[in-house]
PDB file of N, CA and C in Angstrom:
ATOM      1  N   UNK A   1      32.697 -41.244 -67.049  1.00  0.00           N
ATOM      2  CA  UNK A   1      33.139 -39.949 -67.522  1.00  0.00           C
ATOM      3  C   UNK A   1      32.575 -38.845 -66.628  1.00  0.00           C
ATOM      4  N   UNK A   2      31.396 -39.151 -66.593  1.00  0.00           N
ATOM      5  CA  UNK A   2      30.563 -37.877 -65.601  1.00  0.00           C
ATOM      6  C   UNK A   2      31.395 -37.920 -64.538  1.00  0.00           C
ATOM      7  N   UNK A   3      31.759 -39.214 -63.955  1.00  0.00           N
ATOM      8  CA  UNK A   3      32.390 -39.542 -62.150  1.00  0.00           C
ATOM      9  C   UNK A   3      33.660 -38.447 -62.028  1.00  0.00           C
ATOM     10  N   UNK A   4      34.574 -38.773 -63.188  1.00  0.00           N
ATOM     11  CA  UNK A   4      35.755 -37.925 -63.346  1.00  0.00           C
ATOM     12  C   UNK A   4      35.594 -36.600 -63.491  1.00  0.00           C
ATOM     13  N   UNK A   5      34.698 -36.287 -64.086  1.00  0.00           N
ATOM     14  CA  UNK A   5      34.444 -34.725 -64.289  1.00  0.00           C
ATOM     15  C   UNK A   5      33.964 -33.766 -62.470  1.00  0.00           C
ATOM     16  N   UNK A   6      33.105 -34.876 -62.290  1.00  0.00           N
ATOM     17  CA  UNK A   6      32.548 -34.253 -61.002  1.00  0.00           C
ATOM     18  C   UNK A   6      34.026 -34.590 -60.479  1.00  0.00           C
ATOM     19  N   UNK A   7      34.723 -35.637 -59.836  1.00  0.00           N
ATOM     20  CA  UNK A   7      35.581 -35.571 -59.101  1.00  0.00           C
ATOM     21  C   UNK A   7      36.858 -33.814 -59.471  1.00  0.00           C
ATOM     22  N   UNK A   8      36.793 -34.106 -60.387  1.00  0.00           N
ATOM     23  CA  UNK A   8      38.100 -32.865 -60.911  1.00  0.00           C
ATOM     24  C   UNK A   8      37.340 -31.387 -60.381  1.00  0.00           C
ATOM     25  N   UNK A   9      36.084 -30.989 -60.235  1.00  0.00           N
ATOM     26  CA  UNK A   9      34.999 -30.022 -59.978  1.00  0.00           C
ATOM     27  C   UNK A   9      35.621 -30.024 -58.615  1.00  0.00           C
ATOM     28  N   UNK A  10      35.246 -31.182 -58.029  1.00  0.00           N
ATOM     29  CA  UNK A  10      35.567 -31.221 -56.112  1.00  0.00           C
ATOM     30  C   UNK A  10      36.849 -31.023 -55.902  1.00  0.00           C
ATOM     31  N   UNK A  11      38.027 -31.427 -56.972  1.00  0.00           N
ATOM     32  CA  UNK A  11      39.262 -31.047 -56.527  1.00  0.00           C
ATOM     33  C   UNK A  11      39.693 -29.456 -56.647  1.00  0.00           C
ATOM     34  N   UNK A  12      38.921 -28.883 -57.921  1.00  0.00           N
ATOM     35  CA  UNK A  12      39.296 -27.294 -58.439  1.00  0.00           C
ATOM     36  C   UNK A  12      38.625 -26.299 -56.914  1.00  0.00           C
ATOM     37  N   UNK A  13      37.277 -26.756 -56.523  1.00  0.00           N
ATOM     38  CA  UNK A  13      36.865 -26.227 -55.515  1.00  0.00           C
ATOM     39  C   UNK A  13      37.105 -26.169 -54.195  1.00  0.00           C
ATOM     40  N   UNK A  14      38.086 -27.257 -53.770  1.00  0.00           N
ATOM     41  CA  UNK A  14      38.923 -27.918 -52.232  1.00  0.00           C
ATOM     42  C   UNK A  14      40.197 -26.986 -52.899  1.00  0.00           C
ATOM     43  N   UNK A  15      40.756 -26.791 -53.880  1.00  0.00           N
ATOM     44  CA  UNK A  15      41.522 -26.111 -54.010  1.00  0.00           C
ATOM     45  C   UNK A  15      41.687 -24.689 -53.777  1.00  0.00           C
ATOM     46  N   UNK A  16      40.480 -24.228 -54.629  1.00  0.00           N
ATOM     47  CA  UNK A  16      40.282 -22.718 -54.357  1.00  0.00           C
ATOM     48  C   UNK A  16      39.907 -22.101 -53.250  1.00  0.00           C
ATOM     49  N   UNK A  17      39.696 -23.028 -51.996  1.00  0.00           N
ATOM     50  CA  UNK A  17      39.507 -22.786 -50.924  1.00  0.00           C
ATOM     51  C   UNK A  17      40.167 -21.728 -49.770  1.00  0.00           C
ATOM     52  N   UNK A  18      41.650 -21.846 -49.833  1.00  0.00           N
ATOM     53  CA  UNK A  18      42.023 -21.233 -49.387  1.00  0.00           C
ATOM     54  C   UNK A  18      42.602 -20.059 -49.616  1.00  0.00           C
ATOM     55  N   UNK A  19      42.346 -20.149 -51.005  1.00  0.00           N
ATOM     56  CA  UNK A  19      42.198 -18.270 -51.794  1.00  0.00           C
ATOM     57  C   UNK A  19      40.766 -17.364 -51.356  1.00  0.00           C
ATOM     58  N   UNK A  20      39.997 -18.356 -51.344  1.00  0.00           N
ATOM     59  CA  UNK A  20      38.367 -17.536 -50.979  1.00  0.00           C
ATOM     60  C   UNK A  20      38.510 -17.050 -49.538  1.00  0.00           C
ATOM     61  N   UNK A  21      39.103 -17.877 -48.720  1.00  0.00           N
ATOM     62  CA  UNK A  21      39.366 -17.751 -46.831  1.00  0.00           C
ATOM     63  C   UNK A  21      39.752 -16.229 -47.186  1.00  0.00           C
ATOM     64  N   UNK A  22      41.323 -16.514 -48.161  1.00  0.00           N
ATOM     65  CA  UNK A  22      42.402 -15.145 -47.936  1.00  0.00           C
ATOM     66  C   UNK A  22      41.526 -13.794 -48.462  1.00  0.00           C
ATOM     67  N   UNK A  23      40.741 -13.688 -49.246  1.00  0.00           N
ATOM     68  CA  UNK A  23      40.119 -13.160 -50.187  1.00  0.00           C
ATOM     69  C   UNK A  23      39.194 -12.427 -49.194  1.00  0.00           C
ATOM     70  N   UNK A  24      38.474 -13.188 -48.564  1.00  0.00           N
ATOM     71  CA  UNK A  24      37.726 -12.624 -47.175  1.00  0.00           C
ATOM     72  C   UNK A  24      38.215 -12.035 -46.147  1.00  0.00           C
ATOM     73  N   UNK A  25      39.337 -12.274 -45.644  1.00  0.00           N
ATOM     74  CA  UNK A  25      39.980 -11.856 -45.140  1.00  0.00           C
ATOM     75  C   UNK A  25      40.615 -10.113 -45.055  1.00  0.00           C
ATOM     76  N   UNK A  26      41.125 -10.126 -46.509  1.00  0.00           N
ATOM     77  CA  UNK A  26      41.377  -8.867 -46.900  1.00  0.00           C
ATOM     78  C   UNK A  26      40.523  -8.241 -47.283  1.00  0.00           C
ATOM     79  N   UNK A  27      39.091  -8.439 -47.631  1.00  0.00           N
ATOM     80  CA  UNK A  27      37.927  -7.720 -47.844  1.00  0.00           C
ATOM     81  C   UNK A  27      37.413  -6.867 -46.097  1.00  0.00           C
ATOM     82  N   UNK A  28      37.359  -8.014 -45.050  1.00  0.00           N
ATOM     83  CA  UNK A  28      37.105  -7.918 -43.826  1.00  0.00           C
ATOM     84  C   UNK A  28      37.819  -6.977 -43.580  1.00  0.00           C
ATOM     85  N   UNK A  29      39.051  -7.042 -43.548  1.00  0.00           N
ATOM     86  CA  UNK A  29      40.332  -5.687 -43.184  1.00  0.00           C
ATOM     87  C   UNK A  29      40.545  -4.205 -44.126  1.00  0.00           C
ATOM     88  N   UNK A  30      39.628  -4.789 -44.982  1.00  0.00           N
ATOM     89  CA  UNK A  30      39.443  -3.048 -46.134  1.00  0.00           C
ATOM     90  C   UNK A  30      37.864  -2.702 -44.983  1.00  0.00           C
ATOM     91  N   UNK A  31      37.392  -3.193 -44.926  1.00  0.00           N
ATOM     92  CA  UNK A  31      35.824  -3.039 -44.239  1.00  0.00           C
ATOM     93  C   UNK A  31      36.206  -2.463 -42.650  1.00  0.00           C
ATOM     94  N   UNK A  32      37.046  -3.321 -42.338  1.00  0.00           N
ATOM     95  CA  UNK A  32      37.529  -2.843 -41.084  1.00  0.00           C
ATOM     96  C   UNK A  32      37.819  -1.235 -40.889  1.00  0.00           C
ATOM     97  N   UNK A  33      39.213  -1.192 -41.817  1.00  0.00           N
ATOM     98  CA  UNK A  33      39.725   0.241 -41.895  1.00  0.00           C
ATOM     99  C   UNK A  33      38.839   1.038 -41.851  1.00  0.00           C
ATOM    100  N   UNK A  34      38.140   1.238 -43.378  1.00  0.00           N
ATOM    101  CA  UNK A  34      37.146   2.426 -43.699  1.00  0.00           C
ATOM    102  C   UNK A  34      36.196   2.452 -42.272  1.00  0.00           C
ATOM    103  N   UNK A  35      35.959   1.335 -41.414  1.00  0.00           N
ATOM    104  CA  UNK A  35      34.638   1.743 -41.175  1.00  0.00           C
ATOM    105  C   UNK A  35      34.566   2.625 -39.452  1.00  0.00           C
ATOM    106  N   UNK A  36      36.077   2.016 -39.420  1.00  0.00           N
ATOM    107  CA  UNK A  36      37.053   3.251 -38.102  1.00  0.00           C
ATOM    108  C   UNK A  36      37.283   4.801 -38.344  1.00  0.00           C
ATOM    109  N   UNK A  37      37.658   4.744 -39.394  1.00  0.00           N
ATOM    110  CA  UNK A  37      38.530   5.820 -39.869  1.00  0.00           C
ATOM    111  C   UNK A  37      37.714   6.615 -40.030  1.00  0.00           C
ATOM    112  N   UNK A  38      38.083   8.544 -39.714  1.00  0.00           N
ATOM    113  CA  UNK A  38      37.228   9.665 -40.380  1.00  0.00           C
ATOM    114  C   UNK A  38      38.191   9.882 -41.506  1.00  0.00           C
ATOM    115  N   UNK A  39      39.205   9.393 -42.220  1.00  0.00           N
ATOM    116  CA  UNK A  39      39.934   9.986 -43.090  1.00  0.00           C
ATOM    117  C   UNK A  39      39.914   9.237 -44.123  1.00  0.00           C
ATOM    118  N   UNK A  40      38.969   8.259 -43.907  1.00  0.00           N
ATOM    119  CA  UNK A  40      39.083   7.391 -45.202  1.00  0.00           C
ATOM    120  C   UNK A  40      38.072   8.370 -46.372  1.00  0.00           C
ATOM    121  N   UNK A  41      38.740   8.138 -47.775  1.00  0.00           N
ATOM    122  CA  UNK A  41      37.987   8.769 -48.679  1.00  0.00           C
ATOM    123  C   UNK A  41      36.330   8.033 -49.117  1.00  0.00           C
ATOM    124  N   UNK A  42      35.616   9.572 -49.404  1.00  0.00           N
ATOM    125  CA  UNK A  42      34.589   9.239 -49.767  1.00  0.00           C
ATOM    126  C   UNK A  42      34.263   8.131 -50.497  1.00  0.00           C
ATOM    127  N   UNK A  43      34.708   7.753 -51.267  1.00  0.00           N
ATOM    128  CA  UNK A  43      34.921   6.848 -52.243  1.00  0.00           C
ATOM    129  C   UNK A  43      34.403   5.535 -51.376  1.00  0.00           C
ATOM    130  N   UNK A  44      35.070   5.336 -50.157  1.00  0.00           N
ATOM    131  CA  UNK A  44      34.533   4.101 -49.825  1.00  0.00           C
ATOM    132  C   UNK A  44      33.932   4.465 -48.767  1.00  0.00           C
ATOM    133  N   UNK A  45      33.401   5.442 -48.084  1.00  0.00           N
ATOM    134  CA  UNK A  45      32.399   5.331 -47.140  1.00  0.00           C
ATOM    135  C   UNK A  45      31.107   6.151 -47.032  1.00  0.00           C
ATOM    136  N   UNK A  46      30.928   6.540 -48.782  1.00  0.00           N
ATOM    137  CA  UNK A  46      29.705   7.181 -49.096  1.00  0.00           C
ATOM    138  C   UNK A  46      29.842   8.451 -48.348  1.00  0.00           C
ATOM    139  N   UNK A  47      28.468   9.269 -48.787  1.00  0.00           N
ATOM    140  CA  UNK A  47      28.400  10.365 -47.775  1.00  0.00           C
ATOM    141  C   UNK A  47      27.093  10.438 -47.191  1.00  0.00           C
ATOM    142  N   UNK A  48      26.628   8.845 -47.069  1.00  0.00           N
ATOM    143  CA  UNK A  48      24.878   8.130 -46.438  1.00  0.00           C
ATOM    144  C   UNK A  48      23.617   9.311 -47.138  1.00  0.00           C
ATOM    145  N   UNK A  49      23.984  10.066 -48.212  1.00  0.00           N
ATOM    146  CA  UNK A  49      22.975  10.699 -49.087  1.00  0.00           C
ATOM    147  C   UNK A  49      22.505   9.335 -50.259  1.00  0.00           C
ATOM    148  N   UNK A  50      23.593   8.922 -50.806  1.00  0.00           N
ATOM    149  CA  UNK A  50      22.889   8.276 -52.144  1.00  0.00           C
ATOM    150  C   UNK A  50      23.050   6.617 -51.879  1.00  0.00           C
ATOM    151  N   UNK A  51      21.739   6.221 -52.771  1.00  0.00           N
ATOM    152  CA  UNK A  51      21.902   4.521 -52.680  1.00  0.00           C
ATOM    153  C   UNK A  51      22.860   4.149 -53.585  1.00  0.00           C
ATOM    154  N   UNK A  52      24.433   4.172 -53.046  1.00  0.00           N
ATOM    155  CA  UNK A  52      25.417   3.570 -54.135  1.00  0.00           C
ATOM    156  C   UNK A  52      26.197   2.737 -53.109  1.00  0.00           C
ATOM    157  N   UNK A  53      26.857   1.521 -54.303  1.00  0.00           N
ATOM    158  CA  UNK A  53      27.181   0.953 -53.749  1.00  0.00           C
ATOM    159  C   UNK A  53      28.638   0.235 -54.197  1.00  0.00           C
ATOM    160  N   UNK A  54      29.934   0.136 -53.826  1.00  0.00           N
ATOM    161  CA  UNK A  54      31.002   0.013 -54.253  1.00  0.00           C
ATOM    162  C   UNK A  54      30.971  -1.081 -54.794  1.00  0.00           C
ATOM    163  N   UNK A  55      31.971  -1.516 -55.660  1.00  0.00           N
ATOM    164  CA  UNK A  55      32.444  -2.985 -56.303  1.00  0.00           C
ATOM    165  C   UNK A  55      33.943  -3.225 -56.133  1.00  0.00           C
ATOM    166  N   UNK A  56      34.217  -3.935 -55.347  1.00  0.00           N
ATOM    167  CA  UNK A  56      35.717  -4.022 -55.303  1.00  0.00           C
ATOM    168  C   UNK A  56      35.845  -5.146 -56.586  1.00  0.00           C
ATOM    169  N   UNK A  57      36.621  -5.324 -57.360  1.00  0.00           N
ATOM    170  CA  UNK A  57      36.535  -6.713 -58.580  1.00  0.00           C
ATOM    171  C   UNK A  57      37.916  -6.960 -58.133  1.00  0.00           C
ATOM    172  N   UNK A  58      38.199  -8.620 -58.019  1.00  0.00           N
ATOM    173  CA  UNK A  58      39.484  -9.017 -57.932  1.00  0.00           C
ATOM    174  C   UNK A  58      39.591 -10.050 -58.850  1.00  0.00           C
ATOM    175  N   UNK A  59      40.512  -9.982 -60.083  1.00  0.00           N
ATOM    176  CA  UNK A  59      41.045 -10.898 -60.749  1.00  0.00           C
ATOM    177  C   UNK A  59      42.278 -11.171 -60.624  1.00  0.00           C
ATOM    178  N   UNK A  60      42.043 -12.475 -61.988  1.00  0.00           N
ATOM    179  CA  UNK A  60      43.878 -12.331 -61.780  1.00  0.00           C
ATOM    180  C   UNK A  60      44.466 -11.995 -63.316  1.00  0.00           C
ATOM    181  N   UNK A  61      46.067 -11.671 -63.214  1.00  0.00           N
ATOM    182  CA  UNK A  61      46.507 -10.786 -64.462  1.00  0.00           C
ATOM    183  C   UNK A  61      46.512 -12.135 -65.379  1.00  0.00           C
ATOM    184  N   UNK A  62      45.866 -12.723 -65.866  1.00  0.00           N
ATOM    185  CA  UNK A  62      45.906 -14.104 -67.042  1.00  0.00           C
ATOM    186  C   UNK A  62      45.851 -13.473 -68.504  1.00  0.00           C
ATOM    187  N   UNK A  63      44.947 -12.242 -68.643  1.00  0.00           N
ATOM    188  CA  UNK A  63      45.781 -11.455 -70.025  1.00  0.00           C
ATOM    189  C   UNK A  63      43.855 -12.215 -70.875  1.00  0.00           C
ATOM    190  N   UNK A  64      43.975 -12.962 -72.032  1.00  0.00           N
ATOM    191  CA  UNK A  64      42.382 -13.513 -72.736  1.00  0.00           C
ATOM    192  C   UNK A  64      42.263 -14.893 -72.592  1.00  0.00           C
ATOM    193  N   UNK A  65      42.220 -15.118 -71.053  1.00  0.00           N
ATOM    194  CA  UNK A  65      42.442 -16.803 -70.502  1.00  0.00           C
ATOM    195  C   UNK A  65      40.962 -17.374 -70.575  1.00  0.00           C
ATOM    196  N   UNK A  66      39.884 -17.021 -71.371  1.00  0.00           N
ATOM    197  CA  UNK A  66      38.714 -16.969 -71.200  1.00  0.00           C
ATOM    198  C   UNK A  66      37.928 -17.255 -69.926  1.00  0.00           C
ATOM    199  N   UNK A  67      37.206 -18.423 -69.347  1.00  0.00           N
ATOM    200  CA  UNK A  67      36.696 -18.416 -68.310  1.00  0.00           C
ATOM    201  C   UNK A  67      37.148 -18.603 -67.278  1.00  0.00           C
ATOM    202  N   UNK A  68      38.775 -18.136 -66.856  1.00  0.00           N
ATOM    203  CA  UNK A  68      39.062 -18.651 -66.134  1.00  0.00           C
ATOM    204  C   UNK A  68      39.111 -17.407 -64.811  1.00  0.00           C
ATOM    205  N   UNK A  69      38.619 -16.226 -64.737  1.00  0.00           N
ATOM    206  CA  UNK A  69      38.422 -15.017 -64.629  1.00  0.00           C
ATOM    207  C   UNK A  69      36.930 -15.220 -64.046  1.00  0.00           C
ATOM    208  N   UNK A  70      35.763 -15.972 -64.636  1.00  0.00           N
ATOM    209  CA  UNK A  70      34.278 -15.931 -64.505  1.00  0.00           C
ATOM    210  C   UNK A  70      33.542 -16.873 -63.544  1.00  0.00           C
TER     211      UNK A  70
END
């Protein structure tokens, strides 16, 4: 029982793999932009006065799918 459980773990995670790549990807290219740009808004490139720090959150629209979000 344990064997199957771990195996299904290694398949959910070989799976989600190439959402995490894409996921990085488009994080890298938001990071990119702002960090060229003088016109990007404050919002994402501080104004190097305060220790803050953004949260981009990416889910998905599943609606009260409980942990599948966590």
């Amino acid at each position: 029982v344990a064997a199957a459980k771990l195996r299904r773990a290694q398949e959910a995670a070989e799976a989600a793999r190439p959402y995490s790549e894409r996921m990085g990807a488009v994080l890298a290219n938001i990071t990119q932009a702002i960090g060229g740009g003088g016109d990007a808004p404050a919002l994402m490139t501080g104004t190097g006065k305060d220790d803050v720090h953004l949260l981009i959150v990416c889910t998905a629209e599943r609606g009260l799918c409980g942990g599948f979000n966590s």
